[in-house]
PDB file of N, CA and C in Angstrom:
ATOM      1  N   UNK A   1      21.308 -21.757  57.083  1.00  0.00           N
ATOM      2  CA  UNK A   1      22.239 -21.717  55.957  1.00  0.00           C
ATOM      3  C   UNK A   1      23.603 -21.228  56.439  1.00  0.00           C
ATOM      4  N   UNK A   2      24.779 -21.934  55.951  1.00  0.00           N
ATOM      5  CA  UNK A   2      26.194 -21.522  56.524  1.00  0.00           C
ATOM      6  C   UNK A   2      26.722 -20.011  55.732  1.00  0.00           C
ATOM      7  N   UNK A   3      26.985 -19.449  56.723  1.00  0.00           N
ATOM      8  CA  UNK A   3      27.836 -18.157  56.036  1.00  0.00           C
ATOM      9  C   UNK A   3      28.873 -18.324  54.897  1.00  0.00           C
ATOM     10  N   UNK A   4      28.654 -17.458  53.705  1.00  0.00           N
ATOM     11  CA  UNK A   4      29.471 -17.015  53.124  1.00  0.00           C
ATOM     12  C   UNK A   4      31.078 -17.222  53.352  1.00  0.00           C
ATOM     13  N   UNK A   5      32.264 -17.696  53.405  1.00  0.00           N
ATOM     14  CA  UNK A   5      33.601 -17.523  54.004  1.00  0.00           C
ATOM     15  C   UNK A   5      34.447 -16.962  52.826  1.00  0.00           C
ATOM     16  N   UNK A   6      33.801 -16.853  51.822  1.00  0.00           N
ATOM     17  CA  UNK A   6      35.152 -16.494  50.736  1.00  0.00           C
ATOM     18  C   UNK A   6      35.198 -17.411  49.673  1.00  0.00           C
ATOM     19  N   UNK A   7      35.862 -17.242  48.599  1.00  0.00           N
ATOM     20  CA  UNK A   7      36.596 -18.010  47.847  1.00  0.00           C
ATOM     21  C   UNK A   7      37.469 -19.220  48.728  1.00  0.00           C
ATOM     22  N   UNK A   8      38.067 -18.834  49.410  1.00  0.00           N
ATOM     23  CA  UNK A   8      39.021 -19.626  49.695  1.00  0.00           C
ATOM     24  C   UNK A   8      38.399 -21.030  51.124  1.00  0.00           C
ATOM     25  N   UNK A   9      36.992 -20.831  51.086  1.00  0.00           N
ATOM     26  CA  UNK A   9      36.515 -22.176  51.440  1.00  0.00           C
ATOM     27  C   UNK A   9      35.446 -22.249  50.714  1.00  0.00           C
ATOM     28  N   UNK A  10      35.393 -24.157  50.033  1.00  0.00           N
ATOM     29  CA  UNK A  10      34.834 -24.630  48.901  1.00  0.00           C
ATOM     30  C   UNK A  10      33.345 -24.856  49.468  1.00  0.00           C
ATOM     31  N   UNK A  11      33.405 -25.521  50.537  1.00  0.00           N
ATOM     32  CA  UNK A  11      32.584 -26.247  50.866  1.00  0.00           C
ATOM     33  C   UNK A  11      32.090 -25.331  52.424  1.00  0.00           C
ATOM     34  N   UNK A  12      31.177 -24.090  52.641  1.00  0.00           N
ATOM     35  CA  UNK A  12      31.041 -23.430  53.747  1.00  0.00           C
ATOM     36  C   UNK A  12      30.170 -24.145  54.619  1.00  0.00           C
ATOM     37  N   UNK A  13      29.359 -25.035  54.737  1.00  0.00           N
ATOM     38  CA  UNK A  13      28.380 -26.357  55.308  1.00  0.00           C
ATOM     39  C   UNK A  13      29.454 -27.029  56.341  1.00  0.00           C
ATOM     40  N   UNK A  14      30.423 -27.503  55.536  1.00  0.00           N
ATOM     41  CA  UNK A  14      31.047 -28.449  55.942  1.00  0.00           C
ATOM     42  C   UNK A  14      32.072 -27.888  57.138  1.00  0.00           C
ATOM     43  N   UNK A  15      32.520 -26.440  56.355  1.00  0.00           N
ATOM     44  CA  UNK A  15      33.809 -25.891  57.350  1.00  0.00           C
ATOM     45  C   UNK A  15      33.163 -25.525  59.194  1.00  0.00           C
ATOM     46  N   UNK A  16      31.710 -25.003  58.700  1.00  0.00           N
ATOM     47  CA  UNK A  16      31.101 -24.833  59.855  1.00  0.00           C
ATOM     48  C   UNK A  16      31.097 -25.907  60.724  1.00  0.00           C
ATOM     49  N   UNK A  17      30.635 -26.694  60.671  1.00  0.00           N
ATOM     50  CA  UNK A  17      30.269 -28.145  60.934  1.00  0.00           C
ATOM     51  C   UNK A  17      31.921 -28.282  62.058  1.00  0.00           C
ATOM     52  N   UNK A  18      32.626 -28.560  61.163  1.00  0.00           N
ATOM     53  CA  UNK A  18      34.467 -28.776  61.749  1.00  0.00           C
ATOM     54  C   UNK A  18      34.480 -27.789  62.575  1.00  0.00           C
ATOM     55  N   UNK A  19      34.151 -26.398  62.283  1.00  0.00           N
ATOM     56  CA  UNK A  19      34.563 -25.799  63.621  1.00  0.00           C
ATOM     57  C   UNK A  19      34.030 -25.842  65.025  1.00  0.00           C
ATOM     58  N   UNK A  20      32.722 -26.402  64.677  1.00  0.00           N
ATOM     59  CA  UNK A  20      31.569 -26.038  66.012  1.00  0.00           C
ATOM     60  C   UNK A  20      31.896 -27.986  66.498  1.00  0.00           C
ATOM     61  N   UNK A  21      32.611 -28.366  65.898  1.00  0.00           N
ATOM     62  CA  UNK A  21      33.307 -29.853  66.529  1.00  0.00           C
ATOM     63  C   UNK A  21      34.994 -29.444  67.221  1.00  0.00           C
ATOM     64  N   UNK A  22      35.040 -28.318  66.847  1.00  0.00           N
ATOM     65  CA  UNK A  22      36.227 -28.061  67.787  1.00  0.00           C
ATOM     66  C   UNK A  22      37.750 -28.497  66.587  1.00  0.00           C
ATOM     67  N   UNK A  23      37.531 -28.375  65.150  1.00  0.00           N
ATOM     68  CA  UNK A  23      38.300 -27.912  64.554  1.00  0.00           C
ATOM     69  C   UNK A  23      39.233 -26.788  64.142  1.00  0.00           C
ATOM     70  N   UNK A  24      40.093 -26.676  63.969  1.00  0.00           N
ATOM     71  CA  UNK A  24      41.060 -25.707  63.651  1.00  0.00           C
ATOM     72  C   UNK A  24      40.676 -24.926  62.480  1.00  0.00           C
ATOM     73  N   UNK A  25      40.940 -23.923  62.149  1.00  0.00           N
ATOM     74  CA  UNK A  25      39.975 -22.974  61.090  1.00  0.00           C
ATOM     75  C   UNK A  25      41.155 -23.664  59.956  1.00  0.00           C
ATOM     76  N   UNK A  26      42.554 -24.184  59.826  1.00  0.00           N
ATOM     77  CA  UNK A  26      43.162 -24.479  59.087  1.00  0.00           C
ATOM     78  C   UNK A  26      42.473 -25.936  58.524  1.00  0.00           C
ATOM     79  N   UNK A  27      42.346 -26.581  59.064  1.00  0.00           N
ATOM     80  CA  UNK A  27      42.041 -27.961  59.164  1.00  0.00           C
ATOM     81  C   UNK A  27      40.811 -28.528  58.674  1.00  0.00           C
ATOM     82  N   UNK A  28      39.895 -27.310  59.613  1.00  0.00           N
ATOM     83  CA  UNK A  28      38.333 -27.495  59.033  1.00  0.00           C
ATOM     84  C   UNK A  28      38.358 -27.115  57.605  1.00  0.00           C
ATOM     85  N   UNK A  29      39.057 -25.660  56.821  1.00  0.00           N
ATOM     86  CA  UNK A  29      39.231 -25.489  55.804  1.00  0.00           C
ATOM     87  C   UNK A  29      39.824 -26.895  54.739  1.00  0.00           C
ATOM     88  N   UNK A  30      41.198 -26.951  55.165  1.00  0.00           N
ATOM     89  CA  UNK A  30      41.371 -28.227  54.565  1.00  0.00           C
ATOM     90  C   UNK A  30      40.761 -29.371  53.836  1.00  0.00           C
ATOM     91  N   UNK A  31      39.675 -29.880  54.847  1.00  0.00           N
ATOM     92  CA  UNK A  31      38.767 -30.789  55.090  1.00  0.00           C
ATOM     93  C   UNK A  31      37.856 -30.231  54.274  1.00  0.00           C
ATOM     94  N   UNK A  32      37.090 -29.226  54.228  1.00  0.00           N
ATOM     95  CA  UNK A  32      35.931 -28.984  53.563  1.00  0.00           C
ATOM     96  C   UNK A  32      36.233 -28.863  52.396  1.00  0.00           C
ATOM     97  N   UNK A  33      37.772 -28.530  51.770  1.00  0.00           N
ATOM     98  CA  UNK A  33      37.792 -28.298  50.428  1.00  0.00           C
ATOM     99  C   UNK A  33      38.045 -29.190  49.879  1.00  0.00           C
ATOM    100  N   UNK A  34      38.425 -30.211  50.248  1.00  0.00           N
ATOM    101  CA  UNK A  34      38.641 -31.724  49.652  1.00  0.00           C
ATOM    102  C   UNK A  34      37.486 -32.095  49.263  1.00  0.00           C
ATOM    103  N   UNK A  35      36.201 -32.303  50.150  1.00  0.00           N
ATOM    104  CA  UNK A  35      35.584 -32.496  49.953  1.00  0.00           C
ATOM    105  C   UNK A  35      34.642 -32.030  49.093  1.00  0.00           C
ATOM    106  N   UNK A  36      34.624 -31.058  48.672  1.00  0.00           N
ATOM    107  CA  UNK A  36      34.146 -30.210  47.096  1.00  0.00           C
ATOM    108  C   UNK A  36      35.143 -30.017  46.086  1.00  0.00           C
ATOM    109  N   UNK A  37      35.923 -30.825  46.306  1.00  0.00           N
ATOM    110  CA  UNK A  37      37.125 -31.033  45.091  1.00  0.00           C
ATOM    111  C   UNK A  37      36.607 -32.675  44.382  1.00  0.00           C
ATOM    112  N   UNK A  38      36.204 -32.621  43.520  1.00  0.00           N
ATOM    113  CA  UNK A  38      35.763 -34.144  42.609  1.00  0.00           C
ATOM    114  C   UNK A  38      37.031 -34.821  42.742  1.00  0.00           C
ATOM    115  N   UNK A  39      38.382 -34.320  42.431  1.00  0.00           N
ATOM    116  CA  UNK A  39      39.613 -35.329  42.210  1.00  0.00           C
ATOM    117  C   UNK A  39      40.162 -35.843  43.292  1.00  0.00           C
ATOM    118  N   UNK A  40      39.816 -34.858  44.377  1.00  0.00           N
ATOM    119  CA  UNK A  40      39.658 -35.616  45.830  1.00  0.00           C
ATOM    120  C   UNK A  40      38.849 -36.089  46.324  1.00  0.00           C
ATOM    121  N   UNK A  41      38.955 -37.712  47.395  1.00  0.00           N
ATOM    122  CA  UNK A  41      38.170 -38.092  47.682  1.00  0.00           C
ATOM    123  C   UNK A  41      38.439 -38.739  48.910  1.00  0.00           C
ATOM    124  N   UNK A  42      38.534 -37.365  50.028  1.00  0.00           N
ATOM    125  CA  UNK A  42      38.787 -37.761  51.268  1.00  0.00           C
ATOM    126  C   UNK A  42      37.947 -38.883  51.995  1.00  0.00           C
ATOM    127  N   UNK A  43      36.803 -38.958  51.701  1.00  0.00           N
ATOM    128  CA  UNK A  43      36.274 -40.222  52.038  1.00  0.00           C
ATOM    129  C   UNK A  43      35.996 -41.388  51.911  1.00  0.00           C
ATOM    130  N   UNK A  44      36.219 -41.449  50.650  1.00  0.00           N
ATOM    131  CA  UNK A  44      36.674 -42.991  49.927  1.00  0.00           C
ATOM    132  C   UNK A  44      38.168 -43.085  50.252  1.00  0.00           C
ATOM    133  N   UNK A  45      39.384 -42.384  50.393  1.00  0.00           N
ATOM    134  CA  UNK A  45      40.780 -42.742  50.584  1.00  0.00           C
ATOM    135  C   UNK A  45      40.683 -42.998  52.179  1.00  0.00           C
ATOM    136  N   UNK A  46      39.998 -42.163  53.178  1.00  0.00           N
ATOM    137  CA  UNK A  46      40.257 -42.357  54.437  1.00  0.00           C
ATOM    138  C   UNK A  46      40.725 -43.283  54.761  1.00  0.00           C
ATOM    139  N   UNK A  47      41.219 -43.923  56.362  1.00  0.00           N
ATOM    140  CA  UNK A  47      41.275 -45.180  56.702  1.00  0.00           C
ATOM    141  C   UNK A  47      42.129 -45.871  56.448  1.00  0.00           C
ATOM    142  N   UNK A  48      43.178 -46.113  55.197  1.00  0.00           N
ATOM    143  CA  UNK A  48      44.065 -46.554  54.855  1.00  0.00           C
ATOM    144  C   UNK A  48      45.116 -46.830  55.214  1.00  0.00           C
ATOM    145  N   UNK A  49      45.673 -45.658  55.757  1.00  0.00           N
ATOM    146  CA  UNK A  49      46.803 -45.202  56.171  1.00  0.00           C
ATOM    147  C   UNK A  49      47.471 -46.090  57.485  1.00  0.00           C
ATOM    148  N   UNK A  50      48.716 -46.347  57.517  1.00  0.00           N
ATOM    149  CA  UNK A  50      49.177 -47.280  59.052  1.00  0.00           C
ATOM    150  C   UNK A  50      48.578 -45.923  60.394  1.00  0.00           C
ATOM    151  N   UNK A  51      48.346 -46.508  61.345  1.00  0.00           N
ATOM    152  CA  UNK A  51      47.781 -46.039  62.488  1.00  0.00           C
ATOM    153  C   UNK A  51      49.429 -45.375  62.697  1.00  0.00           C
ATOM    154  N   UNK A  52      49.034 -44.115  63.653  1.00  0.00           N
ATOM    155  CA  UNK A  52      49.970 -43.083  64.254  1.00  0.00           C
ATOM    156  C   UNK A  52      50.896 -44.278  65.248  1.00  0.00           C
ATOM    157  N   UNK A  53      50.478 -45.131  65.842  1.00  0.00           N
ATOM    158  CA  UNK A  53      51.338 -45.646  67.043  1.00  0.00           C
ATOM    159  C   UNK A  53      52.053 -46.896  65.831  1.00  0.00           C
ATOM    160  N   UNK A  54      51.769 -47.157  64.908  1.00  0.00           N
ATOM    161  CA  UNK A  54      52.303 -48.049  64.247  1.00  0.00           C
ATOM    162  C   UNK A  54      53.395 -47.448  63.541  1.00  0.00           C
ATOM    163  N   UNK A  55      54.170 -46.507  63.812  1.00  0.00           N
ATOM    164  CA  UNK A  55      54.870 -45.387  62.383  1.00  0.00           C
ATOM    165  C   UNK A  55      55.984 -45.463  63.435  1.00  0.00           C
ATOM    166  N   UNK A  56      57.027 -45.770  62.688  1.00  0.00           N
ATOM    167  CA  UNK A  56      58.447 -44.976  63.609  1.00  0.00           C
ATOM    168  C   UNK A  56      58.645 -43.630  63.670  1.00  0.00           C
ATOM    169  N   UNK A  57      58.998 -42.929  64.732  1.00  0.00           N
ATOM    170  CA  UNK A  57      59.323 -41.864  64.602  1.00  0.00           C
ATOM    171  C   UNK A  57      59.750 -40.908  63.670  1.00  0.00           C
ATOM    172  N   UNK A  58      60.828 -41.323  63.366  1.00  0.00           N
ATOM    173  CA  UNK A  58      60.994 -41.056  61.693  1.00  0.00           C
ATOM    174  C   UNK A  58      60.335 -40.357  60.889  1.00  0.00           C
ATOM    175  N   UNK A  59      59.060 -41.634  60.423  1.00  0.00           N
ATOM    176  CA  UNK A  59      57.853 -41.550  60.019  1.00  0.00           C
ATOM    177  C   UNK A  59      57.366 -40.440  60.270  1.00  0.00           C
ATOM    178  N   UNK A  60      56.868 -40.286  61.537  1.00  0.00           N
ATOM    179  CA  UNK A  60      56.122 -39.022  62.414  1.00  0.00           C
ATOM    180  C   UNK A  60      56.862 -37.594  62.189  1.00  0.00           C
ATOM    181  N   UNK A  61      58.050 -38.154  62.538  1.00  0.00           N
ATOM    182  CA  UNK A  61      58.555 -36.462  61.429  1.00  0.00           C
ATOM    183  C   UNK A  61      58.350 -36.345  60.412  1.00  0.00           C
ATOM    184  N   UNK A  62      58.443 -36.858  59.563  1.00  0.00           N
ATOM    185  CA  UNK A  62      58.788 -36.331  58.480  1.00  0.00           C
ATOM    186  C   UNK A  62      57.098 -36.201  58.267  1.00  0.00           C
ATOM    187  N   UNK A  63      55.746 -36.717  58.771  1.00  0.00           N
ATOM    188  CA  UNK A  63      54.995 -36.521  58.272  1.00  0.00           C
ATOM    189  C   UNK A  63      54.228 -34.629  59.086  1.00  0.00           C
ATOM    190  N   UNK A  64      55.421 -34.300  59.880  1.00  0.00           N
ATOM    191  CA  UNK A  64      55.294 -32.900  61.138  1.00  0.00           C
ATOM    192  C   UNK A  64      55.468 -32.059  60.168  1.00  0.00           C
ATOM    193  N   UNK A  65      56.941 -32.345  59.114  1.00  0.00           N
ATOM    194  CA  UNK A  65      57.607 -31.567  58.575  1.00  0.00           C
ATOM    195  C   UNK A  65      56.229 -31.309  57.385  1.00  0.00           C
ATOM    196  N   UNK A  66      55.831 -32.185  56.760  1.00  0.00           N
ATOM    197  CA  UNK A  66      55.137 -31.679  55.656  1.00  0.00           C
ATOM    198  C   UNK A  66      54.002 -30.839  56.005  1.00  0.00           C
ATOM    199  N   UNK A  67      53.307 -30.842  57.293  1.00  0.00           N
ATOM    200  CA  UNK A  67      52.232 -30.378  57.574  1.00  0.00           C
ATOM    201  C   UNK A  67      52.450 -29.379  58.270  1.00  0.00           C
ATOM    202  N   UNK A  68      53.951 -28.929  58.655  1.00  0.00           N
ATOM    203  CA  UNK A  68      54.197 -27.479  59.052  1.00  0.00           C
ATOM    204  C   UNK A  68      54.180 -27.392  60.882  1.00  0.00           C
ATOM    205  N   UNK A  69      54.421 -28.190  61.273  1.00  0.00           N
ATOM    206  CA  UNK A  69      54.603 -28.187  62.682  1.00  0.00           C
ATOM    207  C   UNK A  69      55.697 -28.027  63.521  1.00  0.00           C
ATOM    208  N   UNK A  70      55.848 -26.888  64.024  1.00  0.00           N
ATOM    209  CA  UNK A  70      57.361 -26.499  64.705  1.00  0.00           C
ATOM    210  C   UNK A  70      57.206 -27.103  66.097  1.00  0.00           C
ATOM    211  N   UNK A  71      59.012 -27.023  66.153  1.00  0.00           N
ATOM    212  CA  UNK A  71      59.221 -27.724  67.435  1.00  0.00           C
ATOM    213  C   UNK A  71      59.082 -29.078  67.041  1.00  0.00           C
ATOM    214  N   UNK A  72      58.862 -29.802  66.430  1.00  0.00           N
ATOM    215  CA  UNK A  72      58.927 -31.539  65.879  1.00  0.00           C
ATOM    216  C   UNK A  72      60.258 -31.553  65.737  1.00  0.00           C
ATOM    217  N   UNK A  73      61.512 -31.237  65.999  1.00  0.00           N
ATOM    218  CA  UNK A  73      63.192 -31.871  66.206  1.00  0.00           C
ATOM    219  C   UNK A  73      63.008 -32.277  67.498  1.00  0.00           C
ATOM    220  N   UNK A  74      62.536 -31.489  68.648  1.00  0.00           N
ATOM    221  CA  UNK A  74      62.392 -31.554  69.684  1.00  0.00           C
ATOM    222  C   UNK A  74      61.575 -33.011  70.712  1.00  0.00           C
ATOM    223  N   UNK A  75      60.512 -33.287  69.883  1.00  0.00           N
ATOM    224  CA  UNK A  75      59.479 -34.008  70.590  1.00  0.00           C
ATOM    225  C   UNK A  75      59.584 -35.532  70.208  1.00  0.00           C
ATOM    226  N   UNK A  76      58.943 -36.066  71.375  1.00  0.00           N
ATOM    227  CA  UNK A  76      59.304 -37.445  71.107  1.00  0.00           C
ATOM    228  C   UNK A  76      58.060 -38.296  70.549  1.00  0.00           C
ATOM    229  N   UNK A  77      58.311 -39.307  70.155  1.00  0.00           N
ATOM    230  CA  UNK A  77      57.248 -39.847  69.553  1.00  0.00           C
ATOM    231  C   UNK A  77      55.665 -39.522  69.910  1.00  0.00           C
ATOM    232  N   UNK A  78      55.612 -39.932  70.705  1.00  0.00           N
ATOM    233  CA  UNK A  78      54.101 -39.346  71.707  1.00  0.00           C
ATOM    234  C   UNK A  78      53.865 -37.964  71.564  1.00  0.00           C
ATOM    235  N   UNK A  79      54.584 -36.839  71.478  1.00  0.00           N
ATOM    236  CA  UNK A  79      54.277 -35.577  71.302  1.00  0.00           C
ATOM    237  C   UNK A  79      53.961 -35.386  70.111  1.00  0.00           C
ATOM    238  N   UNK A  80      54.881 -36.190  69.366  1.00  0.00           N
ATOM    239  CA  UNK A  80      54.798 -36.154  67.766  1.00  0.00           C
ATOM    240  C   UNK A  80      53.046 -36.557  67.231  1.00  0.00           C
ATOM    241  N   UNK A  81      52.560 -38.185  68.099  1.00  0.00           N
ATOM    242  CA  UNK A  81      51.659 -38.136  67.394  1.00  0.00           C
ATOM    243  C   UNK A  81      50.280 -37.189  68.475  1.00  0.00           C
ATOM    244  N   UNK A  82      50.497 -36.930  69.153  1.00  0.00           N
ATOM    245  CA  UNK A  82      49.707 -35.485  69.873  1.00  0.00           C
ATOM    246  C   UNK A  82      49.436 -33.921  68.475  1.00  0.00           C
ATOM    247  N   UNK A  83      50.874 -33.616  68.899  1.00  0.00           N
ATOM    248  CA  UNK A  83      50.980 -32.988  67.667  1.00  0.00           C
ATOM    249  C   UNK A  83      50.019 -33.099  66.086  1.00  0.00           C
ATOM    250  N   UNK A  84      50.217 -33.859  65.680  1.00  0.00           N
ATOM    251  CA  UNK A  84      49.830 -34.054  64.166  1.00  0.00           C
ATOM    252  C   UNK A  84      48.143 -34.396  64.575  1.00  0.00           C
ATOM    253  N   UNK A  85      47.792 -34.665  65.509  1.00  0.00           N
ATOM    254  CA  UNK A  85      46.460 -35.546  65.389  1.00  0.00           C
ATOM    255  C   UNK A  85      45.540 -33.942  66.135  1.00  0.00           C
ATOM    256  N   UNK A  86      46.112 -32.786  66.726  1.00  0.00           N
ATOM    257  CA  UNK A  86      45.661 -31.760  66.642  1.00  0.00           C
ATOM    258  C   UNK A  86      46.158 -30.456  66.711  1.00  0.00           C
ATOM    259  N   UNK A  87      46.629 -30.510  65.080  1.00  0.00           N
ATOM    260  CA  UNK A  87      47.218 -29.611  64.356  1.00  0.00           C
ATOM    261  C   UNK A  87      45.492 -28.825  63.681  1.00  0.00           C
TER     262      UNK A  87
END
């Protein structure tokens, strides 16, 4: 049975799971609470999205900026999608 983490993770099964795959305690959180959120539905929306090498730079910032990643003025596309893909 997964430990207890708090209020502030929904889904404690799942967060475990993400970390012992080498997730980020931000990320794995993230992830697990979507997934015990009904109005979210990270797994039916997955997949959708244009692929990281398909995005202009641009793109890639501004998607750094929303997710809180410093140092993205700096980096170039390739770092950018490094960056975001393990944040």
């Amino acid at each position: 049975m997964a430990r207890d983490h708090g209020a502030q993770i929904k889904n404690d099964d799942t967060y475990e799971a993400l970390r012992d795959e080498g997730y980020s305690k931000e990320k794995s959180a993230r992830i697990a609470n979507a997934q015990a959120n009904s109005k979210q539905t990270p797994s039916k929306d997955g997949g959708k999205g244009k692929k990281y090498e398909d995005r202009t730079k641009d793109e890639l910032y501004q998607k750094a900026k929303e997710v809180g990643i410093e140092g993205r003025s700096n980096m170039n596309k390739d770092e950018l999608i490094d960056a975001l893909r393990n944040h």
